[in-house]
Protein backbone atom coordinates (compact mmCIF):
# COMPACT_ATOMS: atom_id res chain seq x y z
CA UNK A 1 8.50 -1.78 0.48
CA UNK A 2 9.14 -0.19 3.66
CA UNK A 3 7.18 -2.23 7.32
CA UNK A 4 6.66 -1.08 10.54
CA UNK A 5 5.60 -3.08 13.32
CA UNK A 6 4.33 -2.84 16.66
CA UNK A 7 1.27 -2.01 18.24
CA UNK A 8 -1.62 0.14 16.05
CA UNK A 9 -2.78 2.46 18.70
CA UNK A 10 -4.50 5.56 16.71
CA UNK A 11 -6.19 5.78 13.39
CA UNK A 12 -6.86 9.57 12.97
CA UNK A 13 -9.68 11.49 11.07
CA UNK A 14 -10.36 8.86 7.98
CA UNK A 15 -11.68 10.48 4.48
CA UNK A 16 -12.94 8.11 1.95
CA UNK A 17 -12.21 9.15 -1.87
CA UNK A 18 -13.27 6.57 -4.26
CA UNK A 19 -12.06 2.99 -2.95
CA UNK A 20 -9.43 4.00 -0.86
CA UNK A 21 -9.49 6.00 2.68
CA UNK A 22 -6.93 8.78 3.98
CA UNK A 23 -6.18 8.74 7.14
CA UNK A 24 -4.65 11.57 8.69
CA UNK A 25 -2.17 10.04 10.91
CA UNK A 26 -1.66 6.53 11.88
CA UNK A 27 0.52 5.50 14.80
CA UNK A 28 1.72 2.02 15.05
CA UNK A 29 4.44 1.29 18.08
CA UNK A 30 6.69 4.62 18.55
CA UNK A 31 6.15 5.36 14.53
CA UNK A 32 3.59 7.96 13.40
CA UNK A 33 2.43 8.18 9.80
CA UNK A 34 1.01 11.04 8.45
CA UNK A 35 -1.55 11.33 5.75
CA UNK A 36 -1.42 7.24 4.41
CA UNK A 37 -3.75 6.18 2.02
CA UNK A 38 -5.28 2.39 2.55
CA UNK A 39 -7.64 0.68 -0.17
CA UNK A 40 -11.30 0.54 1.47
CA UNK A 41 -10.83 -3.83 0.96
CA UNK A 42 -7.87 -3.60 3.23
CA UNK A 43 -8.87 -0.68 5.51
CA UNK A 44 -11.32 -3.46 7.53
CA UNK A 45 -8.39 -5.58 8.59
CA UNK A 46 -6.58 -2.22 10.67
CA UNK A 47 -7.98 -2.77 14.09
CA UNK A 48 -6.66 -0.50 17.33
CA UNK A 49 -8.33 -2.28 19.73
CA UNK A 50 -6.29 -5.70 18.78
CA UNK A 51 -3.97 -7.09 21.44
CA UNK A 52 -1.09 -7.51 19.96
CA UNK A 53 2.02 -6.21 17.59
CA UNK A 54 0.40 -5.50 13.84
CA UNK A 55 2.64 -5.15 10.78
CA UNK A 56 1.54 -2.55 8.18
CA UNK A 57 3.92 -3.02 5.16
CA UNK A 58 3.79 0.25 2.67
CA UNK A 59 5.51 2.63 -0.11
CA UNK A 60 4.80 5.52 -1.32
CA UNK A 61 6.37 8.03 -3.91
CA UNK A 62 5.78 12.07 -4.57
CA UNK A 63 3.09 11.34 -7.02
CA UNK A 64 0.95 9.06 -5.39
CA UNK A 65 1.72 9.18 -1.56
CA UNK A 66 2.02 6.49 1.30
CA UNK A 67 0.04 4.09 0.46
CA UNK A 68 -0.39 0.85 3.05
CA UNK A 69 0.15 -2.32 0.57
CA UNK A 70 -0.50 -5.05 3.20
CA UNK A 71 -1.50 -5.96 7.07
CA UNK A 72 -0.40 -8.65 9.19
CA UNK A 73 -2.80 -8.80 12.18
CA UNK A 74 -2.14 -9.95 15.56
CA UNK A 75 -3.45 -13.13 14.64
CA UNK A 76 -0.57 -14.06 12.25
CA UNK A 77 -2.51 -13.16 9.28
CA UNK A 78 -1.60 -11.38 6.54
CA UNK A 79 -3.66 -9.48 3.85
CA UNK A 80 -2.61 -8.37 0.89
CA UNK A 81 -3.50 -5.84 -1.90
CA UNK A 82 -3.72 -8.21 -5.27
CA UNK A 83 -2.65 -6.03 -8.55
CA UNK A 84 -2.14 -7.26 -11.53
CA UNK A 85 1.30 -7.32 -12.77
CA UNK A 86 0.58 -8.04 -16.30
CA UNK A 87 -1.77 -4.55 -15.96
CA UNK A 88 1.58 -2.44 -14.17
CA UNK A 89 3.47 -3.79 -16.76
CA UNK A 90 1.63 -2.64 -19.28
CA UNK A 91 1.83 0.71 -18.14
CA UNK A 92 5.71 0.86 -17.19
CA UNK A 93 6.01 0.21 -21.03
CA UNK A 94 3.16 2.89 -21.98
CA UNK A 95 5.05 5.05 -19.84
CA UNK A 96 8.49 4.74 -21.34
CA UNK A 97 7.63 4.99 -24.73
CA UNK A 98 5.67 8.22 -23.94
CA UNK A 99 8.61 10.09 -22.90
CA UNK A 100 9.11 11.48 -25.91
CA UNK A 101 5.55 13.15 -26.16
CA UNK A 102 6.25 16.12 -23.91
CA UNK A 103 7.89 14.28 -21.08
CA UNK A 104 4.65 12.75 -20.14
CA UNK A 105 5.92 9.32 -19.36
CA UNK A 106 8.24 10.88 -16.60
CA UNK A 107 5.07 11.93 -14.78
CA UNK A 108 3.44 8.59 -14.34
CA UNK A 109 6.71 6.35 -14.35
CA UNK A 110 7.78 6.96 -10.40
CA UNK A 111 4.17 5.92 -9.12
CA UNK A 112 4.43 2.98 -11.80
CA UNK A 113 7.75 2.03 -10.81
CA UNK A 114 6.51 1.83 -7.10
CA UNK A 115 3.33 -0.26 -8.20
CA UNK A 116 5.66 -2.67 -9.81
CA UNK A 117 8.16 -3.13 -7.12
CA UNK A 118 4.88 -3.92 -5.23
CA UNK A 119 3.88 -6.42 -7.50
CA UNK A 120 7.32 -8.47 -6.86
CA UNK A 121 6.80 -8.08 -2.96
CA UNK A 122 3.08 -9.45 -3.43
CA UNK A 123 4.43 -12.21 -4.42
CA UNK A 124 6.52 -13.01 -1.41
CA UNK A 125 3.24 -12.45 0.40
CA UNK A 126 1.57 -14.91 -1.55
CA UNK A 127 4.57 -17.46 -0.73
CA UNK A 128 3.90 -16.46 2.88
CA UNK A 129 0.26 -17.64 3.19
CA UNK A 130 -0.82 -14.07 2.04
CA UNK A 131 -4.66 -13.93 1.69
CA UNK A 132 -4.86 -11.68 -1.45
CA UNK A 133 -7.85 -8.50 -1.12
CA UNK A 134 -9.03 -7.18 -4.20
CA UNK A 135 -8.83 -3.85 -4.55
């Protein structure tokens, strides 16, 4: 789980798909990202006209792309994404034992592998005072 902080000055050209949003570029102190997706539950808490540093704590992988996991605002608070583990888990397993089948597990494992390490770093945000966000 990588985190940048400082202050969010630029949201660029936002397309919804689904229940997330993909921004074109976001720029948060001297760091720009390009094309980061952010579920439409968390996208409400990304605010450039806060005074203030914001943290924006994501990962990302070839398969799935940047995706922004959790927010700490201004404020102090911090939102995160709330996955089930038990449900990534699952899948991890699914995915293993599919490798055999035409290599198909190898395709889904590196986004599944990311989604698990995020489950293990929501759970530090819960210990933090996290406010989970469905997705």
């Amino acid at each position: 789980m990588r985190s940048v902080t400082g202050r969010l000055s630029l949201l660029g050209n936002g397309i919804v798909a689904g229940k997330f949003s993909k921004y074109s570029v976001v720029k948060i102190g001297d760091i720009v990202l390009n094309n980061i997706h952010i579920a439409e539950s968390l996208d409400s808490f990304l605010n450039v006209h806060a005074q203030g540093d914001t943290t924006i704590y994501w990962n990302g992988n070839w398969l799935s792309g940047r995706q922004i996991r959790a927010i700490r605002t201004p404020s102090g608070d911090l939102y995160y994404l709330k996955r089930s583990i038990l449900f990534v888990t699952f899948f991890v397993i699914f995915s293993i034992l599919t490798i055999p089948i035409l290599g198909f597990g190898l395709l889904l494992l590196p986004a599944l592998l990311a989604d698990f390490n995020y489950c293990l770093a929501a759970t530090e945000f819960k210990a933090q005072g996290g406010i989970p966000i469905p997705l």
